[in-house]
Protein backbone atom coordinates (compact mmCIF):
# COMPACT_ATOMS: atom_id res chain seq x y z
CA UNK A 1 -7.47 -21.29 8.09
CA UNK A 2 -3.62 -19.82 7.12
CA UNK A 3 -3.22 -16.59 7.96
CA UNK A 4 -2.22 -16.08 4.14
CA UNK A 5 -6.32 -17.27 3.42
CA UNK A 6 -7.27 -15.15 6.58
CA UNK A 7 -5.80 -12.04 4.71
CA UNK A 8 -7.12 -12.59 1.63
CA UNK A 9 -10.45 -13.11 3.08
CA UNK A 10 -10.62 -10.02 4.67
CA UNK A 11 -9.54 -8.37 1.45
CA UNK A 12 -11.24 -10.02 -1.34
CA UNK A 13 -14.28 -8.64 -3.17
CA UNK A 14 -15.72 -10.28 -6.73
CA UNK A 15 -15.93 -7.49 -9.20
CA UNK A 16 -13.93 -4.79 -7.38
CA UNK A 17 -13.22 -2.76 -10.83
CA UNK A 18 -16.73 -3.01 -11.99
CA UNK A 19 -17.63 -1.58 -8.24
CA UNK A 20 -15.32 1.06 -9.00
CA UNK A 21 -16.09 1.85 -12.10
CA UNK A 22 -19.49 2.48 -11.65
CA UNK A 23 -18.75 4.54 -7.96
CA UNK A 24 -16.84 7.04 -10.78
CA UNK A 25 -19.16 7.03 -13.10
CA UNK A 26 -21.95 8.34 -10.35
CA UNK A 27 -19.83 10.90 -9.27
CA UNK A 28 -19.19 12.23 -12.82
CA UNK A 29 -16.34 11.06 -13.36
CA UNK A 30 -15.49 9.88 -17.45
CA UNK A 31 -14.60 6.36 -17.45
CA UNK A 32 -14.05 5.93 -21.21
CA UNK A 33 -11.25 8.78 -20.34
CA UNK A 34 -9.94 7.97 -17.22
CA UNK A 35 -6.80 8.63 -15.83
CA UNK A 36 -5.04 7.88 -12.41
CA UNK A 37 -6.13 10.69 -10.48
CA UNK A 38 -9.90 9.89 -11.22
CA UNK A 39 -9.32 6.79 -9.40
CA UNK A 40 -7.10 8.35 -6.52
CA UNK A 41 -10.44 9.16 -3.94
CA UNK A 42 -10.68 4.91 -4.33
CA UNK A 43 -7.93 2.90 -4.93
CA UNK A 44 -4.96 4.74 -2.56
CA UNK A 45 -5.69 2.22 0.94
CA UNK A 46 -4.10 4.05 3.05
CA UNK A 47 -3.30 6.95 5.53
CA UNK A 48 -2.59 10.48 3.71
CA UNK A 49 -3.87 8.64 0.50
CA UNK A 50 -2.60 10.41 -2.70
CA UNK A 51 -0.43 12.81 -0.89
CA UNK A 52 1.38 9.95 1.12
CA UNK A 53 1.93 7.82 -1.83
CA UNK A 54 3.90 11.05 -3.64
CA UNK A 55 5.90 11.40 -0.52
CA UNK A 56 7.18 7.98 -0.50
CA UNK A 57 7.52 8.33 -4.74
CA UNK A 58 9.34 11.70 -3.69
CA UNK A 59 11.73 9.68 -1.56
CA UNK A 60 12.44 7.42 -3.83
CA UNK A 61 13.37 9.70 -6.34
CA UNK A 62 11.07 7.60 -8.33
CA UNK A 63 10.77 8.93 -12.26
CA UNK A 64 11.00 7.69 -15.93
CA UNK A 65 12.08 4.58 -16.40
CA UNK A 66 12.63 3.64 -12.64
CA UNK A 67 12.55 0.00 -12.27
CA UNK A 68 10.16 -0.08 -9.25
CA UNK A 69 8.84 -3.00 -7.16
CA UNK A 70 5.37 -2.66 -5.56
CA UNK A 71 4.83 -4.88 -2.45
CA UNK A 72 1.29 -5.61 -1.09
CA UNK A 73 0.00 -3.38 -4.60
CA UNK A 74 -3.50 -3.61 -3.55
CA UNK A 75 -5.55 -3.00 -6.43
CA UNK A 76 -2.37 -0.61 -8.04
CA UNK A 77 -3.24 2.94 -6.88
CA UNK A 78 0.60 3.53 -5.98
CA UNK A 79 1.77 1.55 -8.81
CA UNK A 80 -0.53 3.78 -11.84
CA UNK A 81 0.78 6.78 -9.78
CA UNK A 82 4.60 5.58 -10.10
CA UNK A 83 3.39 4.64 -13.91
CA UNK A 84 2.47 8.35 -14.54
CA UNK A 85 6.10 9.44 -13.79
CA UNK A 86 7.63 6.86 -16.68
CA UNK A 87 8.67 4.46 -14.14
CA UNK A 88 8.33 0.71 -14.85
CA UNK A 89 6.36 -0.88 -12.10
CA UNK A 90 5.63 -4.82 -10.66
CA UNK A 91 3.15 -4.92 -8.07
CA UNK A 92 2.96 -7.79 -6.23
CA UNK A 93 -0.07 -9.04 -3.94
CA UNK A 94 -1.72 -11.44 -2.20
CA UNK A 95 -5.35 -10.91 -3.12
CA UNK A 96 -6.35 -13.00 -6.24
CA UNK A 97 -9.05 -9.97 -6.43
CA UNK A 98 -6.78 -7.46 -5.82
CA UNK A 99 -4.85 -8.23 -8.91
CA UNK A 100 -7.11 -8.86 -11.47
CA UNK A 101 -9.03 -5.19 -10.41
CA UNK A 102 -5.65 -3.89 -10.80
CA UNK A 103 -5.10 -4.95 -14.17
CA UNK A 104 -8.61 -3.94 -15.23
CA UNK A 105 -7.78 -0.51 -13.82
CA UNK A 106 -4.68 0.02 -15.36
CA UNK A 107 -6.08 -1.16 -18.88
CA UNK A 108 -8.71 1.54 -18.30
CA UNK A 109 -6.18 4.22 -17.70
CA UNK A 110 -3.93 3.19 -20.57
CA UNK A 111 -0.89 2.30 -18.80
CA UNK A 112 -0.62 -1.56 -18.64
CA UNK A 113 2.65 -1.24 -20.69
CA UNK A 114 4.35 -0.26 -17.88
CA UNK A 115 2.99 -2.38 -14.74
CA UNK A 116 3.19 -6.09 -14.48
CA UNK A 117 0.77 -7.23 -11.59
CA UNK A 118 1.68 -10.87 -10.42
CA UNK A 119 -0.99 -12.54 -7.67
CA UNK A 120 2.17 -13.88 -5.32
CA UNK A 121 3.32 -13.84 -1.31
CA UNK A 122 5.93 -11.14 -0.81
CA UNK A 123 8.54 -13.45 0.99
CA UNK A 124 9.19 -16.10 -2.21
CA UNK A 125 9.30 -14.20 -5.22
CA UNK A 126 9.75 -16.12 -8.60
CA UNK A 127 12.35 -13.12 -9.45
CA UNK A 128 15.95 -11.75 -10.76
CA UNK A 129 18.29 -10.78 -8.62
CA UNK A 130 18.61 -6.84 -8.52
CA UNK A 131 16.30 -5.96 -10.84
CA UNK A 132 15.09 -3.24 -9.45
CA UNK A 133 15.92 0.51 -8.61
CA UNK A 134 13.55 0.92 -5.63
CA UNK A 135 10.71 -0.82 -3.71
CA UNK A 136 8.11 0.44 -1.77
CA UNK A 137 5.76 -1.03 1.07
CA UNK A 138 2.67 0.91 1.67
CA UNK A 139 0.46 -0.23 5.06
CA UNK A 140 1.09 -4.03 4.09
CA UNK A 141 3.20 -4.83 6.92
CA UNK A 142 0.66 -4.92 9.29
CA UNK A 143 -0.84 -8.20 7.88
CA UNK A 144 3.14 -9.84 7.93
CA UNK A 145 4.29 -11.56 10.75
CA UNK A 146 7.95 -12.39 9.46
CA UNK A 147 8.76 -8.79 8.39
CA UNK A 148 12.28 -9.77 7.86
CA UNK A 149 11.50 -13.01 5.39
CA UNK A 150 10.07 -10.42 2.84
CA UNK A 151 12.59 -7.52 3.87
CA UNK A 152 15.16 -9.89 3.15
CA UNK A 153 13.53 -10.93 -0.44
CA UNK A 154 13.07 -7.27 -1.14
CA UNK A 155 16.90 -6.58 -0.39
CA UNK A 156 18.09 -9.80 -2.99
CA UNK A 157 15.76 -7.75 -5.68
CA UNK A 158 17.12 -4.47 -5.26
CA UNK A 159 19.81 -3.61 -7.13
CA UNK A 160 23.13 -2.05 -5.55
CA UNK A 161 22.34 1.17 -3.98
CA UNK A 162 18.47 0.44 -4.39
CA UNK A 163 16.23 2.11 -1.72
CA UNK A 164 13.24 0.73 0.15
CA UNK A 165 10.47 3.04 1.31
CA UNK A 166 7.96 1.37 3.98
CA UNK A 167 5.42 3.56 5.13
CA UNK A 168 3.65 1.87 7.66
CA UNK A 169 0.96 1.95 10.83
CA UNK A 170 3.11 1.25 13.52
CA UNK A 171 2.89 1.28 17.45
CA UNK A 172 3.88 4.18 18.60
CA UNK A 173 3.07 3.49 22.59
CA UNK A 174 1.62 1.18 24.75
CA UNK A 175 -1.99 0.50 25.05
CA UNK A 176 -4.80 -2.30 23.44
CA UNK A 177 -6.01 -1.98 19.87
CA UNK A 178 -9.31 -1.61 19.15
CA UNK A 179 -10.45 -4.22 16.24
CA UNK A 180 -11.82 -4.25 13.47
CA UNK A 181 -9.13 -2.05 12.01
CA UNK A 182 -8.53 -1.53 7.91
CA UNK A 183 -6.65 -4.36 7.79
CA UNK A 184 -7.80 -6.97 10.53
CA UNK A 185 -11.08 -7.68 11.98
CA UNK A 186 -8.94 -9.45 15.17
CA UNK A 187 -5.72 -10.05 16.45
CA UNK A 188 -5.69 -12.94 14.80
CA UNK A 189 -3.93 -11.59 11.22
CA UNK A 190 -2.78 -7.77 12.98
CA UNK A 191 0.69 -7.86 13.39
CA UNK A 192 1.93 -4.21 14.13
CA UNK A 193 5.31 -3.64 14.82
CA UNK A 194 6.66 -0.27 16.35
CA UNK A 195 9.10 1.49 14.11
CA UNK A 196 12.65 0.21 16.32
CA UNK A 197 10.95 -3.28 15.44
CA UNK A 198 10.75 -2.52 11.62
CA UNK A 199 14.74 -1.20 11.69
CA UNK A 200 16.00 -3.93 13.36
CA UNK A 201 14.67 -6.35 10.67
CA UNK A 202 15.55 -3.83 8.04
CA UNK A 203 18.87 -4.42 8.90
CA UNK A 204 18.80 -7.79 9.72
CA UNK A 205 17.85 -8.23 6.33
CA UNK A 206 20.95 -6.02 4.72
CA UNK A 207 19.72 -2.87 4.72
CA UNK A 208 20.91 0.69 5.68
CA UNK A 209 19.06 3.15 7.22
CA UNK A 210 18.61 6.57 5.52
CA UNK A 211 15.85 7.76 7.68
CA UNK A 212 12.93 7.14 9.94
CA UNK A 213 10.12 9.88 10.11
CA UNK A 214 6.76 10.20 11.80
CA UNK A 215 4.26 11.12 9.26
CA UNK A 216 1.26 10.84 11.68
CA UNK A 217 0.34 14.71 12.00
CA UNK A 218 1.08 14.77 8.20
CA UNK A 219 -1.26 12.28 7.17
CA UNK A 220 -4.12 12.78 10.62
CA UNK A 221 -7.81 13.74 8.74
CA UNK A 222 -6.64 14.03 5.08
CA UNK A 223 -9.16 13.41 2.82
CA UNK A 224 -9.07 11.17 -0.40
CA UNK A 225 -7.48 13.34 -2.79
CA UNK A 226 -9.97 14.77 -5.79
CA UNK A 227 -13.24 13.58 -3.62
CA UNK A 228 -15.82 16.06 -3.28
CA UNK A 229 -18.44 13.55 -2.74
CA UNK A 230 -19.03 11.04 -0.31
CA UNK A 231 -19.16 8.40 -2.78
CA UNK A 232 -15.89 8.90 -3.55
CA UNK A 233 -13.78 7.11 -0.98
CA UNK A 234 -11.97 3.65 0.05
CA UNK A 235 -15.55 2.77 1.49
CA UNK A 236 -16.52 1.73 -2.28
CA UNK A 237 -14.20 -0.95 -1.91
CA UNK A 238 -14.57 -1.70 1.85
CA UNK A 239 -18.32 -0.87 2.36
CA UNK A 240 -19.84 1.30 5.05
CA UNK A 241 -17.84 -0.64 8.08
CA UNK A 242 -15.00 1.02 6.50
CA UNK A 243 -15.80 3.55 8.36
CA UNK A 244 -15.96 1.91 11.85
CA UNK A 245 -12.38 0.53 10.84
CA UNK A 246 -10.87 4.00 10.08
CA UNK A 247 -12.38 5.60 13.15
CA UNK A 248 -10.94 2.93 15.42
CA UNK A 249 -7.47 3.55 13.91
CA UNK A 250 -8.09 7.21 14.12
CA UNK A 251 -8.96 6.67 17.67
CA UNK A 252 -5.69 4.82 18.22
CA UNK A 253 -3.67 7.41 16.72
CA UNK A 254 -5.21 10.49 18.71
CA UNK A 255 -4.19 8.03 21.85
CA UNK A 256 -0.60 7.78 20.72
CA UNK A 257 -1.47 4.20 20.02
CA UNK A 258 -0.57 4.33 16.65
CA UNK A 259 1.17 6.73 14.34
CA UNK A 260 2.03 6.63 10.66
CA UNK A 261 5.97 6.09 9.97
CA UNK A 262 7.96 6.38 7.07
CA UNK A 263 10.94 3.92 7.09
CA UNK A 264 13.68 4.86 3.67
CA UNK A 265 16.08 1.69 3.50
CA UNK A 266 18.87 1.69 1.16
CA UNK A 267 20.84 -1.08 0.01
């Protein structure tokens, strides 16, 4: 098996919205009404959850009519959430049932006239050249093993002066991962890179370095934003070994294993 089909595997669920959908709907949620912070508790897959993703939006200065690029979407938590500020969004992913819950999402919140989800690899994009104002990568790394193949395709679409926000699990010291993590039952598809790693191919690629911040105390034990029930929570998607995968990362980042960085690239 590729490691593309190994990823996908891991990730792909039939029915995902519908799943979703109906985890709202028992919580009280209005789902003939709903907007992007109903689905924040579910669809944000990733450390510091609705908070990080408006820090890395905050970074990018990200507002109306941004031209933003989306890499490793997911089912288009970050995307809506870059929608809701004007900005005109393509997510991009590798999950065949990753995008089509994305789209059924964003039809349900009323903003599909400003995403385009396309079901693709991020390192051979079918393209223009700089035709976008910003990118971001949100805990999608992890699953690449040429970081600077996509890095480089991400610099050809920025335009001049674009800026690049990867927020990432990276290795922050030495020591041996516990598996299964959120995104990799094994070794075998894990690819984490510490954060000198991540700026080398950064720049490898083209890029410029604005900043590199540790956002692990930031993001340690923050709940899904808008969740008061445990219902309410990536484990709708994931299932209850979710939470066997977030306490080994957990683990891994209380032994200085891990951390949470914030990479801003600029063009």
């Amino acid at each position: 098996m590729s490691l593309h089909d190994t990823v996908k595997d891991h990730y792909g669920h039939a029915d995902l919205a519908d799943v979703i959908v109906r985890a709202l709907s028992a919580n009280g949620v209005d789902t003939a009404a709903l907007k992007p912070t109903d689905l924040a508790p579910v669809d944000q897959l990733h450390a510091g959850f609705a908070p990080a993703t408006e820090y890395v939006l905050d970074a990018l200065a990200v507002g109306p009519e941004t031209r933003l690029f989306d890499v490793g979407c997911g089912i288009g938590g970050g995307s809506r959430m870059a929608a809701a500020r004007g900005a005109r969004v393509v997510g991009i992913d590798l999950t065949p049932e990753f995008i089509v819950s994305a789209q059924s999402l964003t039809d349900l919140t009323g903003l599909s006239d400003r995403i385009t989800f396309v079901n693709s690899s991020a390192d051979a994009l079918d393209l223009p050249d700089a035709s976008f104002d910003a990118a971001m990568m949100i805990h999608v790394g992890m699953n690449i093993s040429d970081k600077r193949a996509v890095f480089t395709e991400v610099r050809r679409l920025l335009a001049p002066g674009g800026r690049f926000a990867v927020f990432e699990q990276m290795r922050a010291g030495a020591g041996d991962l516990t598996y299964p993590l959120p995104w990799a039952l094994d070794e075998s598809s894990s690819f984490v890179a510490t954060p000198e790693e991540y700026v080398a191919d950064l720049e490898a690629a083209g890029f410029t370095i604005d900043s590199t911040e540790d956002r692990t105390s930031f993001v340690a034990g923050s709940p899904p934003r808008g969740s008061s029930s445990p219902g309410l929570s990536p484990a709708v998607i994931f299932g209850p070994e979710f939470m066997t995968r977030i306490g080994n990362n957990v683990a891994a980042s209380d032994d200085g294993i891990l951390g949470a960085f914030l990479i801003v690239a600029r063009c």
